[in-house]
N, C-alpha and C. Protein backbone atom coordinates (compact mmCIF):
# COMPACT_ATOMS: atom_id res chain seq x y z
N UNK A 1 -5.96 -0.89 -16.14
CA UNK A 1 -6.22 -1.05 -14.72
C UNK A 1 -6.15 0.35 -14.09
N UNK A 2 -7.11 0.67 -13.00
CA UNK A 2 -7.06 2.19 -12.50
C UNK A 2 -6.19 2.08 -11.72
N UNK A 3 -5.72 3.76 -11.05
CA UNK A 3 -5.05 3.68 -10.05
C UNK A 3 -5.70 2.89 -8.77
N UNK A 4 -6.68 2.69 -8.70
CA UNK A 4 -7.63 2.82 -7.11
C UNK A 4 -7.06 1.10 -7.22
N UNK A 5 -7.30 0.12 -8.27
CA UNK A 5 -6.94 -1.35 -8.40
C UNK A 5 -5.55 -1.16 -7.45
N UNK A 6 -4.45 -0.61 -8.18
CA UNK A 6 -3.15 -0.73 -8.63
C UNK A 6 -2.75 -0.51 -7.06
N UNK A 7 -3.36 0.62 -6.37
CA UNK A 7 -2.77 0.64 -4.94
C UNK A 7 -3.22 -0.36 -3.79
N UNK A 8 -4.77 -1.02 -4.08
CA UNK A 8 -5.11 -1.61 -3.42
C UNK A 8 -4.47 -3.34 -3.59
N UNK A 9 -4.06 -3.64 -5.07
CA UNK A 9 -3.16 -5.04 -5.20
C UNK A 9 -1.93 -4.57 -4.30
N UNK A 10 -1.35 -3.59 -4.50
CA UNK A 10 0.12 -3.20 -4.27
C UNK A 10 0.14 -3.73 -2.21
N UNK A 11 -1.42 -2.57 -1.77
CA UNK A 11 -1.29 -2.82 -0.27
C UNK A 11 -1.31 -4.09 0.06
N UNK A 12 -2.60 -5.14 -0.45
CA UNK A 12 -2.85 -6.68 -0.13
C UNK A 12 -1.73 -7.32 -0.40
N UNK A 13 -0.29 -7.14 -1.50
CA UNK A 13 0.60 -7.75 -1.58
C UNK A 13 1.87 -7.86 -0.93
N UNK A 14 1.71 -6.28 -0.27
CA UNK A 14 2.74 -6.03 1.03
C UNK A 14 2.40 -6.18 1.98
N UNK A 15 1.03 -6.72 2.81
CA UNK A 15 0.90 -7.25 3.86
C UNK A 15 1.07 -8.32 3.31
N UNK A 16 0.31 -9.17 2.72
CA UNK A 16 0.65 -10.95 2.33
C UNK A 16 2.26 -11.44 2.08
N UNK A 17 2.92 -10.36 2.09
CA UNK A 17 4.53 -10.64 1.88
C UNK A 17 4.91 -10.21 3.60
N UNK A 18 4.63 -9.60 3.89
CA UNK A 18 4.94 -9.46 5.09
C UNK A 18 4.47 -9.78 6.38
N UNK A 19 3.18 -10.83 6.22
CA UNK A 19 2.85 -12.06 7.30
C UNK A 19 3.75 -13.29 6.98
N UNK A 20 3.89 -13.57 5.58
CA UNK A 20 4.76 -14.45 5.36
C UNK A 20 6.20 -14.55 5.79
N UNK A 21 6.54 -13.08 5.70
CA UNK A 21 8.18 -13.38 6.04
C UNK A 21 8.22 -13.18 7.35
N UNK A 22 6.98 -13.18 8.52
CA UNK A 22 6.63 -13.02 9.90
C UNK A 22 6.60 -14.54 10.09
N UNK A 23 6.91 -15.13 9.28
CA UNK A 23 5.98 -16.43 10.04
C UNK A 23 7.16 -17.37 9.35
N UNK A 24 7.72 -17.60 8.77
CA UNK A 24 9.19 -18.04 7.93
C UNK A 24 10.53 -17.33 8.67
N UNK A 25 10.59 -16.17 8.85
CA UNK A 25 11.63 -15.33 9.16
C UNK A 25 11.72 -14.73 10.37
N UNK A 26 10.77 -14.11 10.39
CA UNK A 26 11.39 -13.27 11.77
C UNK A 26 9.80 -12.62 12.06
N UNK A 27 9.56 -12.34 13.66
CA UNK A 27 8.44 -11.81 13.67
C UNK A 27 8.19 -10.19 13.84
N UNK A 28 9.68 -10.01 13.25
CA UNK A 28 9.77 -8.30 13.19
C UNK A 28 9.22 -7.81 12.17
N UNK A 29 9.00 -8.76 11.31
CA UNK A 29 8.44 -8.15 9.54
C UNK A 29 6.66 -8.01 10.08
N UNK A 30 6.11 -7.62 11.20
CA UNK A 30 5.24 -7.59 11.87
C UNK A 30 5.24 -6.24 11.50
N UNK A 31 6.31 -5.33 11.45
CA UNK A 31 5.84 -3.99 11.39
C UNK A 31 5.60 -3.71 10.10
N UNK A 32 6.70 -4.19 9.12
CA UNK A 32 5.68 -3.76 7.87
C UNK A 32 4.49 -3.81 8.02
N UNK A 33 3.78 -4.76 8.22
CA UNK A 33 2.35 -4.96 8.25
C UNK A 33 2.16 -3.69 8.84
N UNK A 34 2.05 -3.52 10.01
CA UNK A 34 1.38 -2.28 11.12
C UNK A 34 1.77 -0.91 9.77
N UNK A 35 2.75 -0.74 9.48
CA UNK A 35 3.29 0.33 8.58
C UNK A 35 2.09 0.56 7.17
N UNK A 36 1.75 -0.91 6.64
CA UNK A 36 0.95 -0.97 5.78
C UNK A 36 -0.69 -0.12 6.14
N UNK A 37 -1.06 -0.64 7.28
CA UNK A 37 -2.44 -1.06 8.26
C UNK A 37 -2.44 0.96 8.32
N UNK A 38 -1.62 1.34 8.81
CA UNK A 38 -1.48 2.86 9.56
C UNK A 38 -1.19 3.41 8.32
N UNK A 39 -0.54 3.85 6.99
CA UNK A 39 -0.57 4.40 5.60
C UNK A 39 -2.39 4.44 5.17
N UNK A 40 -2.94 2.95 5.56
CA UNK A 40 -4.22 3.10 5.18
C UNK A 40 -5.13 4.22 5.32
N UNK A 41 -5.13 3.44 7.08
CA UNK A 41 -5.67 4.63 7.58
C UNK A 41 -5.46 5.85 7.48
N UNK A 42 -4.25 6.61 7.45
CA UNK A 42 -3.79 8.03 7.13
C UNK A 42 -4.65 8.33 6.05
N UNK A 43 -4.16 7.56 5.31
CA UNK A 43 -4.87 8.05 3.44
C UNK A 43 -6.29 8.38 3.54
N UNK A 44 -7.13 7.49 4.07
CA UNK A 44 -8.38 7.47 4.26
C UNK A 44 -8.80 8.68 5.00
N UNK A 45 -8.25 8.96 6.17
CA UNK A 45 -8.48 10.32 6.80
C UNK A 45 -7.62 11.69 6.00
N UNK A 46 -6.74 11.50 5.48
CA UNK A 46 -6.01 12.70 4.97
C UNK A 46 -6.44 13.17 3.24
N UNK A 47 -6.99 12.13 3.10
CA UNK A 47 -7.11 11.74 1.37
C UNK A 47 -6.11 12.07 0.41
N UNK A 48 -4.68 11.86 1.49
CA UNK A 48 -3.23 11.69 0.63
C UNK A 48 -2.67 10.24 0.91
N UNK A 49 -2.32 9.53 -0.48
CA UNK A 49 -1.76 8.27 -0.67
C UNK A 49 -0.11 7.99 -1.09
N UNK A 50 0.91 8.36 -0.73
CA UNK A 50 1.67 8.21 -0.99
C UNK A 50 2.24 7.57 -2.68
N UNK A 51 1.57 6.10 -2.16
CA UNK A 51 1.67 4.90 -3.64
C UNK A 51 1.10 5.63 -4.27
N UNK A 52 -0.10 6.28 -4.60
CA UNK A 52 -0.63 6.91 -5.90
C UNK A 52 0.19 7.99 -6.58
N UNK A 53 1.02 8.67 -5.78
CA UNK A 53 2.13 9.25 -6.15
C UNK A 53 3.56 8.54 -7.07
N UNK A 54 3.60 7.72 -6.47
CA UNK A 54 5.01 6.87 -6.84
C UNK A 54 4.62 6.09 -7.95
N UNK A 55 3.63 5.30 -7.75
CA UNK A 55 2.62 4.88 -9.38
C UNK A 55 2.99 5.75 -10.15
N UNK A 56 2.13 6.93 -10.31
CA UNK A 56 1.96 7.96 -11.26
C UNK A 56 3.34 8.04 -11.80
N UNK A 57 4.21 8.24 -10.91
CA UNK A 57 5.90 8.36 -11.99
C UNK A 57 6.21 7.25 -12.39
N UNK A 58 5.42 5.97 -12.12
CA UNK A 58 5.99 4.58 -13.09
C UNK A 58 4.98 4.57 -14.26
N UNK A 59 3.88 5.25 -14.55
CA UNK A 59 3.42 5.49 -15.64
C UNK A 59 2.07 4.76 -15.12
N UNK A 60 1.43 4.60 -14.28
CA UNK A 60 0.43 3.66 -14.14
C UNK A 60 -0.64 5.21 -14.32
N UNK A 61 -1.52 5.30 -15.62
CA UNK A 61 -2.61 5.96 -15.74
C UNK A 61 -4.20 5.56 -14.83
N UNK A 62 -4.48 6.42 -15.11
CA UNK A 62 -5.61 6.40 -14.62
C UNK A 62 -5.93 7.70 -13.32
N UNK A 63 -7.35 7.80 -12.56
CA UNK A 63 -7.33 8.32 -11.29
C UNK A 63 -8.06 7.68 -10.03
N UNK A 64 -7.70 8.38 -9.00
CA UNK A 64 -7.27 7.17 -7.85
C UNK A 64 -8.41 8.28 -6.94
N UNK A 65 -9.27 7.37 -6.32
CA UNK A 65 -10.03 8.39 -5.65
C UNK A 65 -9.28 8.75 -4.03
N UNK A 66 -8.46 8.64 -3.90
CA UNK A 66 -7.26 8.87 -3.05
C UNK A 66 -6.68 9.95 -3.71
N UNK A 67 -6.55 10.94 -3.61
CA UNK A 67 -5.91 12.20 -4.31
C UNK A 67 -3.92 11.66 -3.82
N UNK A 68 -3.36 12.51 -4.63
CA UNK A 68 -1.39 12.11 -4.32
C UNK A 68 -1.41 13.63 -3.65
């Protein structure tokens, strides 16, 4: 699996965890989301990704057209 998969499951799974625990729990887990939504965007304009960084030291190969 590439990096470009690996960050984009990772983002869809931390918003989908964090509408859920908005809507079960508390509607403060609202900001993860926004936190998720705004990393995007950064990356996209900066063409630095944080997660493709933190991947890379869990061993996930591949390259990420998101530079770290």
């Amino acid at each position: 699996m590439t990096m470009d998969r690996v960050v984009k499951i990772l983002a869809g799974s931390m918003i989908l965890v964090s509408v859920a625990l908005a809507v079960w729990v508390s509607k403060w887990w609202l900001i993860w989301t926004a936190f998720v939504g705004v990393n995007l965007i950064q990356s996209a304009f900066t063409s630095w990704c944080p997660a493709s960084g933190i991947l890379a030291k869990f061993g996930i190969q591949g390259t990420c057209s998101i530079k770290k």
